[in-house]
PDB file of N, CA and C in Angstrom:
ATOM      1  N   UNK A   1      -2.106   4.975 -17.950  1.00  0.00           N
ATOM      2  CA  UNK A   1      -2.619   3.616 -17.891  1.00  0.00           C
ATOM      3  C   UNK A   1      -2.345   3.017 -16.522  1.00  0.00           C
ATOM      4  N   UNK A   2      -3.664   2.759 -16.160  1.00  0.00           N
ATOM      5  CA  UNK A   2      -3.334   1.461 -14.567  1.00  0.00           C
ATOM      6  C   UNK A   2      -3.043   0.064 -14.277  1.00  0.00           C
ATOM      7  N   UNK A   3      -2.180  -0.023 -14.038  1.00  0.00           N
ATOM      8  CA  UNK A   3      -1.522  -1.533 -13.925  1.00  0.00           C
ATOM      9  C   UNK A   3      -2.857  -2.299 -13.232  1.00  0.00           C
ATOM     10  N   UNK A   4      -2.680  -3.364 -13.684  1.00  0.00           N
ATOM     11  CA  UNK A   4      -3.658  -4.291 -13.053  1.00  0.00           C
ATOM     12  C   UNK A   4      -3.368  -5.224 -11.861  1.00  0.00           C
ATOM     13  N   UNK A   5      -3.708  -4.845 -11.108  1.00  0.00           N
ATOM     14  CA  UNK A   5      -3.341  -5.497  -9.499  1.00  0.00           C
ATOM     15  C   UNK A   5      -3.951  -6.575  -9.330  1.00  0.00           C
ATOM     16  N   UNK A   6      -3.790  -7.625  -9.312  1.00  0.00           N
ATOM     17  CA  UNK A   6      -4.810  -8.515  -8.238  1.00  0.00           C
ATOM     18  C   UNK A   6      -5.176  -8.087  -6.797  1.00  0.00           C
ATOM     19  N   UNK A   7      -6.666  -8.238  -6.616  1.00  0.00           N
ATOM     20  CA  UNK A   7      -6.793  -8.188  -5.095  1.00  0.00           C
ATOM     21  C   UNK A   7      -6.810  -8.915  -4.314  1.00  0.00           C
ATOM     22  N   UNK A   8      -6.515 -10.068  -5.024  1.00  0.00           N
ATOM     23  CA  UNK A   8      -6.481 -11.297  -3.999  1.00  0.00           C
ATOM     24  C   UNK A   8      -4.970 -12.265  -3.584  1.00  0.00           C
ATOM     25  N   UNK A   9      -4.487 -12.568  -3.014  1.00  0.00           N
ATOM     26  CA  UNK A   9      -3.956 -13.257  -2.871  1.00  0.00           C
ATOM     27  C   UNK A   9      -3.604 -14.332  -3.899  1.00  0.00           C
ATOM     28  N   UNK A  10      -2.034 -14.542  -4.761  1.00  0.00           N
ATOM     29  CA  UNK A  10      -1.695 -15.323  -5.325  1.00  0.00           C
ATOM     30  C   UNK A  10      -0.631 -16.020  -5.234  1.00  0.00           C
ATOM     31  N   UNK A  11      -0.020 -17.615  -5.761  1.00  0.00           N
ATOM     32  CA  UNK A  11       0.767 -17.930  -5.193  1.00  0.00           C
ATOM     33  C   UNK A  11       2.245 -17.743  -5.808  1.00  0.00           C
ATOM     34  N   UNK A  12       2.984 -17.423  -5.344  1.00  0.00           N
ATOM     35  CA  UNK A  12       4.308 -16.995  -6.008  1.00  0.00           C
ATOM     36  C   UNK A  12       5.124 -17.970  -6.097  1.00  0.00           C
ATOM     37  N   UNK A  13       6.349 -17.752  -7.148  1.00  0.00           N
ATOM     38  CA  UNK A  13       7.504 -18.763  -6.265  1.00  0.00           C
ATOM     39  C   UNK A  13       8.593 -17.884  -5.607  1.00  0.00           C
ATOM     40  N   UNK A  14       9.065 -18.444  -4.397  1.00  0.00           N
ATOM     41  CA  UNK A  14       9.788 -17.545  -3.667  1.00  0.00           C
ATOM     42  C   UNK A  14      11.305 -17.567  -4.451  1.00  0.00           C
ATOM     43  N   UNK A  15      11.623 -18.731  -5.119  1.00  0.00           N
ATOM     44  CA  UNK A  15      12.943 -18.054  -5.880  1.00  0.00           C
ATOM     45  C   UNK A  15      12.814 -17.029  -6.894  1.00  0.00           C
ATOM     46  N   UNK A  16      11.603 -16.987  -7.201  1.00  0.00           N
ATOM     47  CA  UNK A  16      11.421 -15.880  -8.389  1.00  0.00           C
ATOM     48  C   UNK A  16      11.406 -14.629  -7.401  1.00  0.00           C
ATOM     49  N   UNK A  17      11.403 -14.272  -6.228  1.00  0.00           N
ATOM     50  CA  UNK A  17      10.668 -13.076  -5.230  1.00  0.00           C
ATOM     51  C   UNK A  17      12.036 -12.791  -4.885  1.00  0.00           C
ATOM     52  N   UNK A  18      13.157 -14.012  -4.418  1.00  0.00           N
ATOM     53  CA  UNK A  18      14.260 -13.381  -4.304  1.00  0.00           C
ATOM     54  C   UNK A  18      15.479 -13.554  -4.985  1.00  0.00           C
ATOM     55  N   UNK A  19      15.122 -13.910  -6.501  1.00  0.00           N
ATOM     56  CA  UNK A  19      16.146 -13.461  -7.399  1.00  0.00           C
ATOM     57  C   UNK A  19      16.879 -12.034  -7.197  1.00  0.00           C
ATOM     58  N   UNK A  20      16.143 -10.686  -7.524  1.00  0.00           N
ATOM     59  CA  UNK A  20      16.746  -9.682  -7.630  1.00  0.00           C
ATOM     60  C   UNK A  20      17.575  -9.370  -6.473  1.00  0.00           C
ATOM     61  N   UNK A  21      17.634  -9.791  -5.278  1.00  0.00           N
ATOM     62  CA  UNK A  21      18.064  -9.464  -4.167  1.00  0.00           C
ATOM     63  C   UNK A  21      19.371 -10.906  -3.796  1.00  0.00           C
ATOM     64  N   UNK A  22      18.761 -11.488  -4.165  1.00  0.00           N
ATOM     65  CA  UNK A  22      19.651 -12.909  -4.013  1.00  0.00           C
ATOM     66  C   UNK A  22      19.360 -13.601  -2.640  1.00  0.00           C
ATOM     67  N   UNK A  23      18.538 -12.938  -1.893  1.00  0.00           N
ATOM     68  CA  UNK A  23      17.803 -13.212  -0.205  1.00  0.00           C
ATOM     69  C   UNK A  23      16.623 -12.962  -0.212  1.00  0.00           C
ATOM     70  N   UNK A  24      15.745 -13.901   0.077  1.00  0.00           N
ATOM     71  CA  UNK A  24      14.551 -13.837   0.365  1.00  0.00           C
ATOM     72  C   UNK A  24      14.328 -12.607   1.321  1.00  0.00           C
ATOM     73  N   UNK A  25      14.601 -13.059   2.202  1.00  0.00           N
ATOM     74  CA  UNK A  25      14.990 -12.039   3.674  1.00  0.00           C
ATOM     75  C   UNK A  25      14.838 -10.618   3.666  1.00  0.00           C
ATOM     76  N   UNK A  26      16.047 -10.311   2.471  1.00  0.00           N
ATOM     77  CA  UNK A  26      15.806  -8.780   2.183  1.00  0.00           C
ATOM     78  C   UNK A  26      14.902  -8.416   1.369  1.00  0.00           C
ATOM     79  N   UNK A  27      14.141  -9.405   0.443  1.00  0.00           N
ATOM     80  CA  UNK A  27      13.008  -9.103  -0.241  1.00  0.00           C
ATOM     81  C   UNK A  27      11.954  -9.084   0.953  1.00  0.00           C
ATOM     82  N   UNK A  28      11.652  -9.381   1.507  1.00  0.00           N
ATOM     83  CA  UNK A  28      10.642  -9.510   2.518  1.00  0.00           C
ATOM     84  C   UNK A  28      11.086  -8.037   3.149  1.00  0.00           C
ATOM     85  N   UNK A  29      11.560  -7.472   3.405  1.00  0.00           N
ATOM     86  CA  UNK A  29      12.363  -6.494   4.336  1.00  0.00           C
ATOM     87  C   UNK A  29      11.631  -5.279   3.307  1.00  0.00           C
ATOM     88  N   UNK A  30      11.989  -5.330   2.119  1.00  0.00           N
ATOM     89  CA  UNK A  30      12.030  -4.570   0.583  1.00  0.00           C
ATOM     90  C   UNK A  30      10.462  -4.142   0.357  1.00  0.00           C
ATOM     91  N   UNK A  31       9.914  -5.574   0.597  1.00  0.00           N
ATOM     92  CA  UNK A  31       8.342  -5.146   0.462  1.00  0.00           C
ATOM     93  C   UNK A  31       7.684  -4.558   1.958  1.00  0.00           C
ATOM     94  N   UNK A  32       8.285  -4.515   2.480  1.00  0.00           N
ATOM     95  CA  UNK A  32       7.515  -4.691   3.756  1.00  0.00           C
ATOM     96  C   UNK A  32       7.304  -2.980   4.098  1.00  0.00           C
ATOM     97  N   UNK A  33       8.387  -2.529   3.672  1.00  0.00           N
ATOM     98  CA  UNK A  33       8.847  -1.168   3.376  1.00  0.00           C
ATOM     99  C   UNK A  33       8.166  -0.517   2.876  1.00  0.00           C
ATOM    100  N   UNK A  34       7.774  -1.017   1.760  1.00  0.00           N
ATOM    101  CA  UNK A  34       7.307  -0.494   0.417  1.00  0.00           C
ATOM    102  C   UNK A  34       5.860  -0.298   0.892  1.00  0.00           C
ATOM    103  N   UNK A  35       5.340  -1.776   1.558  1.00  0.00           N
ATOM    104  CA  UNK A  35       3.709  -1.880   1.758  1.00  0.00           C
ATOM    105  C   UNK A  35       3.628  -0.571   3.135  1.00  0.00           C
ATOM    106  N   UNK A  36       4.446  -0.233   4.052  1.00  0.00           N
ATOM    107  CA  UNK A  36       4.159   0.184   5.095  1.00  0.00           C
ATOM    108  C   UNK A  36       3.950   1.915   4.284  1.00  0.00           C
ATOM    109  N   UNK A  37       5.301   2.415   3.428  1.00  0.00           N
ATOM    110  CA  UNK A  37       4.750   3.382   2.434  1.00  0.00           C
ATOM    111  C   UNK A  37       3.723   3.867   2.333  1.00  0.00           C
ATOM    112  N   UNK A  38       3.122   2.783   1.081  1.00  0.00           N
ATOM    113  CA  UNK A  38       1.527   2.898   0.448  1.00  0.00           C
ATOM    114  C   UNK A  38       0.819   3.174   1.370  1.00  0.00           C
ATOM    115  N   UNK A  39       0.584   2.325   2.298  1.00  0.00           N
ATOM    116  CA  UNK A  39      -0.784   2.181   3.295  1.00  0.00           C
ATOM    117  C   UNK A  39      -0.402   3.554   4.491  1.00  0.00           C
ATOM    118  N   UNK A  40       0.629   4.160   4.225  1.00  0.00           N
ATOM    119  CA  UNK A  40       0.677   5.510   5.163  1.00  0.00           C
ATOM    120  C   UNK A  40      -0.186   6.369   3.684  1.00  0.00           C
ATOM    121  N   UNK A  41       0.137   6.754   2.290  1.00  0.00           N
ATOM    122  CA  UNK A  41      -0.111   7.591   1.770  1.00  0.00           C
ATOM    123  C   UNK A  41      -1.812   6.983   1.989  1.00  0.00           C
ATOM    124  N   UNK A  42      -2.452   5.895   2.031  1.00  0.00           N
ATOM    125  CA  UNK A  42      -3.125   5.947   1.913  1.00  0.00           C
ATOM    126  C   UNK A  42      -3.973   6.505   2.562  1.00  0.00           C
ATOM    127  N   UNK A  43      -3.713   6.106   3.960  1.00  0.00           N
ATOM    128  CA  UNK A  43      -4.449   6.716   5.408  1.00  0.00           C
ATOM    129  C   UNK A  43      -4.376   8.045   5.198  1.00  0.00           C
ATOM    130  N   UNK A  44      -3.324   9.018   4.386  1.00  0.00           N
ATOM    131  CA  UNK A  44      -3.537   9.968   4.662  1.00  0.00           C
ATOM    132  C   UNK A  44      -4.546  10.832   3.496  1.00  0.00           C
ATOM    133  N   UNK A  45      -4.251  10.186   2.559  1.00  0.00           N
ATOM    134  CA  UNK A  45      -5.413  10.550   1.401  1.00  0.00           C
ATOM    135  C   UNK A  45      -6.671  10.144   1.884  1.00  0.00           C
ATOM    136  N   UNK A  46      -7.179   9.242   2.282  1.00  0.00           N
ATOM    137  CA  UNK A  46      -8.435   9.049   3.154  1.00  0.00           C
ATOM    138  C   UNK A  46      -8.848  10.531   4.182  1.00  0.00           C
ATOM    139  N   UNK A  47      -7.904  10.276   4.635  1.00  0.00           N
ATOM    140  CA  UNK A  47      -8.194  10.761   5.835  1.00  0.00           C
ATOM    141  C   UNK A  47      -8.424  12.438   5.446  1.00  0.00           C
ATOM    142  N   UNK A  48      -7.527  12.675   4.231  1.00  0.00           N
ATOM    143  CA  UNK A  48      -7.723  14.220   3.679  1.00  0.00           C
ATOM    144  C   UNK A  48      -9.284  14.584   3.126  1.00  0.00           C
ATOM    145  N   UNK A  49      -9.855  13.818   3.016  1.00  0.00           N
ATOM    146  CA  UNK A  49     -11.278  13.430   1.778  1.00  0.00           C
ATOM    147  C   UNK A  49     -12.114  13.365   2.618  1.00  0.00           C
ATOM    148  N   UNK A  50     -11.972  12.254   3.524  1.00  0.00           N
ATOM    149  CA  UNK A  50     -12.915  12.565   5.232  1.00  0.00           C
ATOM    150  C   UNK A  50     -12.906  13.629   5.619  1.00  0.00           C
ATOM    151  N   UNK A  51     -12.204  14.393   6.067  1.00  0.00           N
ATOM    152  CA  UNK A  51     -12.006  15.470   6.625  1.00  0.00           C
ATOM    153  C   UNK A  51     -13.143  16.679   6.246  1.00  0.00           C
ATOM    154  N   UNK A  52     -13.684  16.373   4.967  1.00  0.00           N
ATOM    155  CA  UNK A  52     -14.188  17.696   5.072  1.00  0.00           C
ATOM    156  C   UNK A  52     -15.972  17.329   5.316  1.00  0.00           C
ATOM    157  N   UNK A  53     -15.799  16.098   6.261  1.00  0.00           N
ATOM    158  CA  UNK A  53     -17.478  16.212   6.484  1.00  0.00           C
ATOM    159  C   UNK A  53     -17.467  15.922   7.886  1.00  0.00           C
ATOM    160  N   UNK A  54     -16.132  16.575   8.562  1.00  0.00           N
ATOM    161  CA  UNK A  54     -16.847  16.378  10.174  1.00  0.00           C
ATOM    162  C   UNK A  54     -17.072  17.198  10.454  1.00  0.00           C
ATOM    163  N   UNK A  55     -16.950  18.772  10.290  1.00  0.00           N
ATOM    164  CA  UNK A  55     -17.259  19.902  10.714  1.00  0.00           C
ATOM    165  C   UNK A  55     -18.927  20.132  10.873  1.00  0.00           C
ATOM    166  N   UNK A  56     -19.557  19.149   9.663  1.00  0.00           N
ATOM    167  CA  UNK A  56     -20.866  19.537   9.069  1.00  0.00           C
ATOM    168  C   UNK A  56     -21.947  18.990  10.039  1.00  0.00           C
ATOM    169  N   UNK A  57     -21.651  18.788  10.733  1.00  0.00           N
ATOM    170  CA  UNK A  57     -22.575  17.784  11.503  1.00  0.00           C
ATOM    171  C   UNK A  57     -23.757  18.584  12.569  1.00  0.00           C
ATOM    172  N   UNK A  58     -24.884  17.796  12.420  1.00  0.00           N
ATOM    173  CA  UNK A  58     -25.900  18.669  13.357  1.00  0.00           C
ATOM    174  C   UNK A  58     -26.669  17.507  14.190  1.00  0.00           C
ATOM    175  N   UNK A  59     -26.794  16.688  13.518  1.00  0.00           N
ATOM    176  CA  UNK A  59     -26.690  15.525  14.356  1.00  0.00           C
ATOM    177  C   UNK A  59     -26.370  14.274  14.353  1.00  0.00           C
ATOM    178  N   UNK A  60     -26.336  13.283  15.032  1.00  0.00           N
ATOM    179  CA  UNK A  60     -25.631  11.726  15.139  1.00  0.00           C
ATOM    180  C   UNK A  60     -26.129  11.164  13.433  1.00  0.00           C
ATOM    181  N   UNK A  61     -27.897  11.218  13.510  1.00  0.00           N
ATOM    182  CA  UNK A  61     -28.082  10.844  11.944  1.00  0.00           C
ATOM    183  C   UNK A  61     -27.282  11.018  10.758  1.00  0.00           C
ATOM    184  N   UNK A  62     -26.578  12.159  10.650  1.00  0.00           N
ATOM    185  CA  UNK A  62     -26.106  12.890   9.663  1.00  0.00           C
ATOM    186  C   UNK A  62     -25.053  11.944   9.149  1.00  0.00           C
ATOM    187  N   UNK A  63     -24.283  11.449  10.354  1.00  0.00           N
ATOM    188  CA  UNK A  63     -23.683  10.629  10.518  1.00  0.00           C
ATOM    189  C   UNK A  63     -23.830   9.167   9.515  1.00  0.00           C
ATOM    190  N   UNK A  64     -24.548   8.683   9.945  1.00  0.00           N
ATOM    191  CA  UNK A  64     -24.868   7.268   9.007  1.00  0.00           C
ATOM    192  C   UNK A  64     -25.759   7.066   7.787  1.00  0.00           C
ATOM    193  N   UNK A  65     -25.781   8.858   7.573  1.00  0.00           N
ATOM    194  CA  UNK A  65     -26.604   8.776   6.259  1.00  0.00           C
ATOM    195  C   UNK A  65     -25.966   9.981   5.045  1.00  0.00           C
ATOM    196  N   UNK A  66     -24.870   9.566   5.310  1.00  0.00           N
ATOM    197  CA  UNK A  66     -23.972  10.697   4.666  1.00  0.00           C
ATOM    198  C   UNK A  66     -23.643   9.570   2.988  1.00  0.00           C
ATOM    199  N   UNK A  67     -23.758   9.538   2.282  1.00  0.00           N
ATOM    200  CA  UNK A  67     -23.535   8.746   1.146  1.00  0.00           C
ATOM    201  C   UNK A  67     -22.126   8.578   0.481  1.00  0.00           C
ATOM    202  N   UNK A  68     -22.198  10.089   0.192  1.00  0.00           N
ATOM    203  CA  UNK A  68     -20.466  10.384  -0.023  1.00  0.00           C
ATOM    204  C   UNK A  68     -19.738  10.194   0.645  1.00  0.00           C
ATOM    205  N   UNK A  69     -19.634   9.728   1.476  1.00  0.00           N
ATOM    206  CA  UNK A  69     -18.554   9.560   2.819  1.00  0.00           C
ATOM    207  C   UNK A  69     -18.836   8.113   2.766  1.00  0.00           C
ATOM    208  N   UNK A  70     -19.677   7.441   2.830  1.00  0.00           N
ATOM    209  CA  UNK A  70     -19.476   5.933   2.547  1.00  0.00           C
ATOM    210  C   UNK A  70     -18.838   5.566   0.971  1.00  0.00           C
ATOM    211  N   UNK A  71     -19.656   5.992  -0.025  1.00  0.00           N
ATOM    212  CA  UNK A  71     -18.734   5.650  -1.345  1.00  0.00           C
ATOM    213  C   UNK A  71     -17.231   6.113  -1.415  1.00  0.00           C
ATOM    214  N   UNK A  72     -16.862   6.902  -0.848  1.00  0.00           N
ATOM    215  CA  UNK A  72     -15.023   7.357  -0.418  1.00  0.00           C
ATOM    216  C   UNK A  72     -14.704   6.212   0.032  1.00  0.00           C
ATOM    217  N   UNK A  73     -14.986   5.947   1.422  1.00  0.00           N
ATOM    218  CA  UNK A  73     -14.417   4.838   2.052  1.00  0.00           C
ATOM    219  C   UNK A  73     -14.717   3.339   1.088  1.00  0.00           C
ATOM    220  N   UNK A  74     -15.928   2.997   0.658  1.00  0.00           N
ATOM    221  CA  UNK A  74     -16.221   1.728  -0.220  1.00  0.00           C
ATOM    222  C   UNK A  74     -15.284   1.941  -1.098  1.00  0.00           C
ATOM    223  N   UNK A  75     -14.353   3.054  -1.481  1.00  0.00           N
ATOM    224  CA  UNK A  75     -13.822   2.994  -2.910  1.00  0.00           C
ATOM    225  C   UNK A  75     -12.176   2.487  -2.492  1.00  0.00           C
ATOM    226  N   UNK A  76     -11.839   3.246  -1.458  1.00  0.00           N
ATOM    227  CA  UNK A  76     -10.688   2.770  -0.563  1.00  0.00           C
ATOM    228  C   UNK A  76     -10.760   1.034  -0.310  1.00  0.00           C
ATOM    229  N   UNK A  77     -11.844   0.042   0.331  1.00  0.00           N
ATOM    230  CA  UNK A  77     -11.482  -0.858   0.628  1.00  0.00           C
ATOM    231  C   UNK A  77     -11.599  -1.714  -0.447  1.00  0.00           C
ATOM    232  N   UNK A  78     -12.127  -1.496  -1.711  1.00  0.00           N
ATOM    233  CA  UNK A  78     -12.077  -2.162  -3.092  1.00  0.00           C
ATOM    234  C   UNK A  78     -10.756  -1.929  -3.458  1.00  0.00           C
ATOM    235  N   UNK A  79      -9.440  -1.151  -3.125  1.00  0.00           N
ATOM    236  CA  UNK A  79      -8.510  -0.657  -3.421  1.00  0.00           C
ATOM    237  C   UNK A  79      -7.565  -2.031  -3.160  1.00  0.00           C
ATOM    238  N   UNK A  80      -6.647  -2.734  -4.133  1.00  0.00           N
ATOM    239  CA  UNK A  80      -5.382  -3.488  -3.412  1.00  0.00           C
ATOM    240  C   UNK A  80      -5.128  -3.174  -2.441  1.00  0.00           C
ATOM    241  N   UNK A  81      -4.786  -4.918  -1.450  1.00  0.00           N
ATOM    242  CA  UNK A  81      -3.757  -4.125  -0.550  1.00  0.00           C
ATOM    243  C   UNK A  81      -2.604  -3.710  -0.735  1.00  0.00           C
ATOM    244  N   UNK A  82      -1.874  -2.949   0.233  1.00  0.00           N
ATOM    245  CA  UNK A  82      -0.901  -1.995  -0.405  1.00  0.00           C
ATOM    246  C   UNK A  82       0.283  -3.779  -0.194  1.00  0.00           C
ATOM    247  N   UNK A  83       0.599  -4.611   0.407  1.00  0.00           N
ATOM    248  CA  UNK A  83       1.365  -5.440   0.168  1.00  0.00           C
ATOM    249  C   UNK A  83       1.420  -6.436  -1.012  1.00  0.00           C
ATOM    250  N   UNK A  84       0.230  -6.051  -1.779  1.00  0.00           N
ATOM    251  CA  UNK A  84      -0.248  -6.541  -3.249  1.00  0.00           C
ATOM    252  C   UNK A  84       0.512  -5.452  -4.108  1.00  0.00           C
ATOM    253  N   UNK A  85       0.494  -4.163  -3.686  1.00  0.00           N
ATOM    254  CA  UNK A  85       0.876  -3.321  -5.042  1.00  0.00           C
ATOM    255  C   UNK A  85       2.229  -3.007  -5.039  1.00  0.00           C
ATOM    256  N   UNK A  86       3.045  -3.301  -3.237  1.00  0.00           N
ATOM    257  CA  UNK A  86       4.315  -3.638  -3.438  1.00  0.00           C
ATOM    258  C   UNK A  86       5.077  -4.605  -4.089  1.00  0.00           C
ATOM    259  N   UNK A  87       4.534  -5.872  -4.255  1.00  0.00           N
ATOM    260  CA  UNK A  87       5.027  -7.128  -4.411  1.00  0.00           C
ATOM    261  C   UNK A  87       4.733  -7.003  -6.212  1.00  0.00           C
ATOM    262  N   UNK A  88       3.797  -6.177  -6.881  1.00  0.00           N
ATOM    263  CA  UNK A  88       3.807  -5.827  -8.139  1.00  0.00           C
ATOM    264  C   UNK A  88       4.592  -5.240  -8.588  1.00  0.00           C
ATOM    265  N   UNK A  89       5.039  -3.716  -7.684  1.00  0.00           N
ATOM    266  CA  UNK A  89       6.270  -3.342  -8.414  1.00  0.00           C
ATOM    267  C   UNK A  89       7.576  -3.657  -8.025  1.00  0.00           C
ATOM    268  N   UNK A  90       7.565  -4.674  -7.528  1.00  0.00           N
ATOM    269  CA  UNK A  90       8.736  -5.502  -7.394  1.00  0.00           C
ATOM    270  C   UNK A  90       8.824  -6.062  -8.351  1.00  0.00           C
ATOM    271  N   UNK A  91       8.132  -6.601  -8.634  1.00  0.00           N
ATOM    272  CA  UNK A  91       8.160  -8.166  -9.806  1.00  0.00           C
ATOM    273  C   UNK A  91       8.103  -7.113 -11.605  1.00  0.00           C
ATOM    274  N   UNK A  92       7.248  -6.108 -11.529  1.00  0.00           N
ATOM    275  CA  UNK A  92       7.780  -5.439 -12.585  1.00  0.00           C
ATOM    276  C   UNK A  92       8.978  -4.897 -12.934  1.00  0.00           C
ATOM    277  N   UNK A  93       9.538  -4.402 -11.704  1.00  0.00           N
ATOM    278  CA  UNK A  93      10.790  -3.636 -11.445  1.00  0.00           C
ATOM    279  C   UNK A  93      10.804  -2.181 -11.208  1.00  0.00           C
ATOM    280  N   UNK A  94       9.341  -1.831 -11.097  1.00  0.00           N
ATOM    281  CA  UNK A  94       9.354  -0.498 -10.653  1.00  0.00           C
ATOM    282  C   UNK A  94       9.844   0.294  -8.995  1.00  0.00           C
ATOM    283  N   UNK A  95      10.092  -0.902  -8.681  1.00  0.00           N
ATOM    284  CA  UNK A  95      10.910  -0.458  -7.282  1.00  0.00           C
ATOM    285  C   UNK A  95      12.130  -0.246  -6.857  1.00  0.00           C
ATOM    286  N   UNK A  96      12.216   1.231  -6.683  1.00  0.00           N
ATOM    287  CA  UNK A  96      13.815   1.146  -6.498  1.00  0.00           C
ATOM    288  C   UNK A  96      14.237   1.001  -4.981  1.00  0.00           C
ATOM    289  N   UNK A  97      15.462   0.424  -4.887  1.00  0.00           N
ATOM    290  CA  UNK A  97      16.028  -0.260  -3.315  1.00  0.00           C
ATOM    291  C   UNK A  97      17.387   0.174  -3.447  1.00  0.00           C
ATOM    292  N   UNK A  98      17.748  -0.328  -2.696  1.00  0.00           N
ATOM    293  CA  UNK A  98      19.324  -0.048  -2.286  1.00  0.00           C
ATOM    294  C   UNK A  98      19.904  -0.510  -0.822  1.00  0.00           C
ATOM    295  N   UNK A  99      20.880  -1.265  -0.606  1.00  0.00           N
ATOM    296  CA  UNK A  99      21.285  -1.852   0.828  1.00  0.00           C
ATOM    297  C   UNK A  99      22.641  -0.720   0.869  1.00  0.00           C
ATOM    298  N   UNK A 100      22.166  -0.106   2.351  1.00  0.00           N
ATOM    299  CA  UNK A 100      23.539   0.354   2.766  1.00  0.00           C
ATOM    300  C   UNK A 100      24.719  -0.362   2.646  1.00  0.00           C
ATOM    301  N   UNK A 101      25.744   0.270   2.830  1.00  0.00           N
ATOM    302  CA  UNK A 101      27.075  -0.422   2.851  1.00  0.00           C
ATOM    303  C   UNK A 101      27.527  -0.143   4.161  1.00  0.00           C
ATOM    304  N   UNK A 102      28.251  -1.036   4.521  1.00  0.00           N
ATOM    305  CA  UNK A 102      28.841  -0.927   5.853  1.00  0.00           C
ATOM    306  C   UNK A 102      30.213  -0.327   5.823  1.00  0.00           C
ATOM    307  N   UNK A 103      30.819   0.417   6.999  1.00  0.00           N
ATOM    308  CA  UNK A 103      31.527   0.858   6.888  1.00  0.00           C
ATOM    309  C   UNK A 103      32.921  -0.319   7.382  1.00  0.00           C
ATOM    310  N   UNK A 104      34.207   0.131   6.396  1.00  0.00           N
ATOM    311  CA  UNK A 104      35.055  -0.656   6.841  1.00  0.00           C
ATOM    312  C   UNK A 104      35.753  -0.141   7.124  1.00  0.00           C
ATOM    313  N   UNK A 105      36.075   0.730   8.056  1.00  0.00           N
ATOM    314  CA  UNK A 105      37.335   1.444   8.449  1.00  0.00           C
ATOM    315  C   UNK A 105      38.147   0.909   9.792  1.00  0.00           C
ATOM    316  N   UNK A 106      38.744  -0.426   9.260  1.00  0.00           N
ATOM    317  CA  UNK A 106      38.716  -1.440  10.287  1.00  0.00           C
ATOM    318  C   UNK A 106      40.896  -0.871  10.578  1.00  0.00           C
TER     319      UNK A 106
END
């Protein structure tokens, strides 16, 4: 089953965003992480799916009339942004975190 994302922009409350952390700060830090993540797997799943129609080429036309290669990409930018699907599994709790500890060997 797929969680249901909004794709748009909604408004939060920020004490609810940094309850679990007790700092806004590091929630911001937490997602930021998280979104930079996603949007790498994404580029690279794109980019794996692209891949197999540049070899094919015979000429420039081929190019802008390739169909499948536009519905790939149309399906990608209908996709959440990935700082939408971080900030979801935050708020569900599907994100796991952890703050180093500093060392005290004072």
């Amino acid at each position: 089953m797929e969680k249901k994302i909004p794709t748009n922009t909604i408004t939060r409350d920020i004490k609810d965003l940094a309850a679990p952390t007790g700092n806004i700060y590091e929630t911001v830090v937490i997602l930021a992480k998280r979104a930079n993540q996603i949007a790498l797997a994404e580029k690279k799943e794109l980019a794996k799916k692209l891949e197999d129609f540049r070899g094919e080429r015979d000429t420039m036309d081929e190019v802008f009339e390739n169909k499948e290669q536009i519905e790939i990409s149309k399906y990608y930018e209908r996709q959440p942004k990935p700082d939408l699907v971080a900030i979801s599994e935050f708020e569900e709790g599907d994100l796991y975190y952890r703050v180093a500890q500093e060392d005290s060997a004072a």
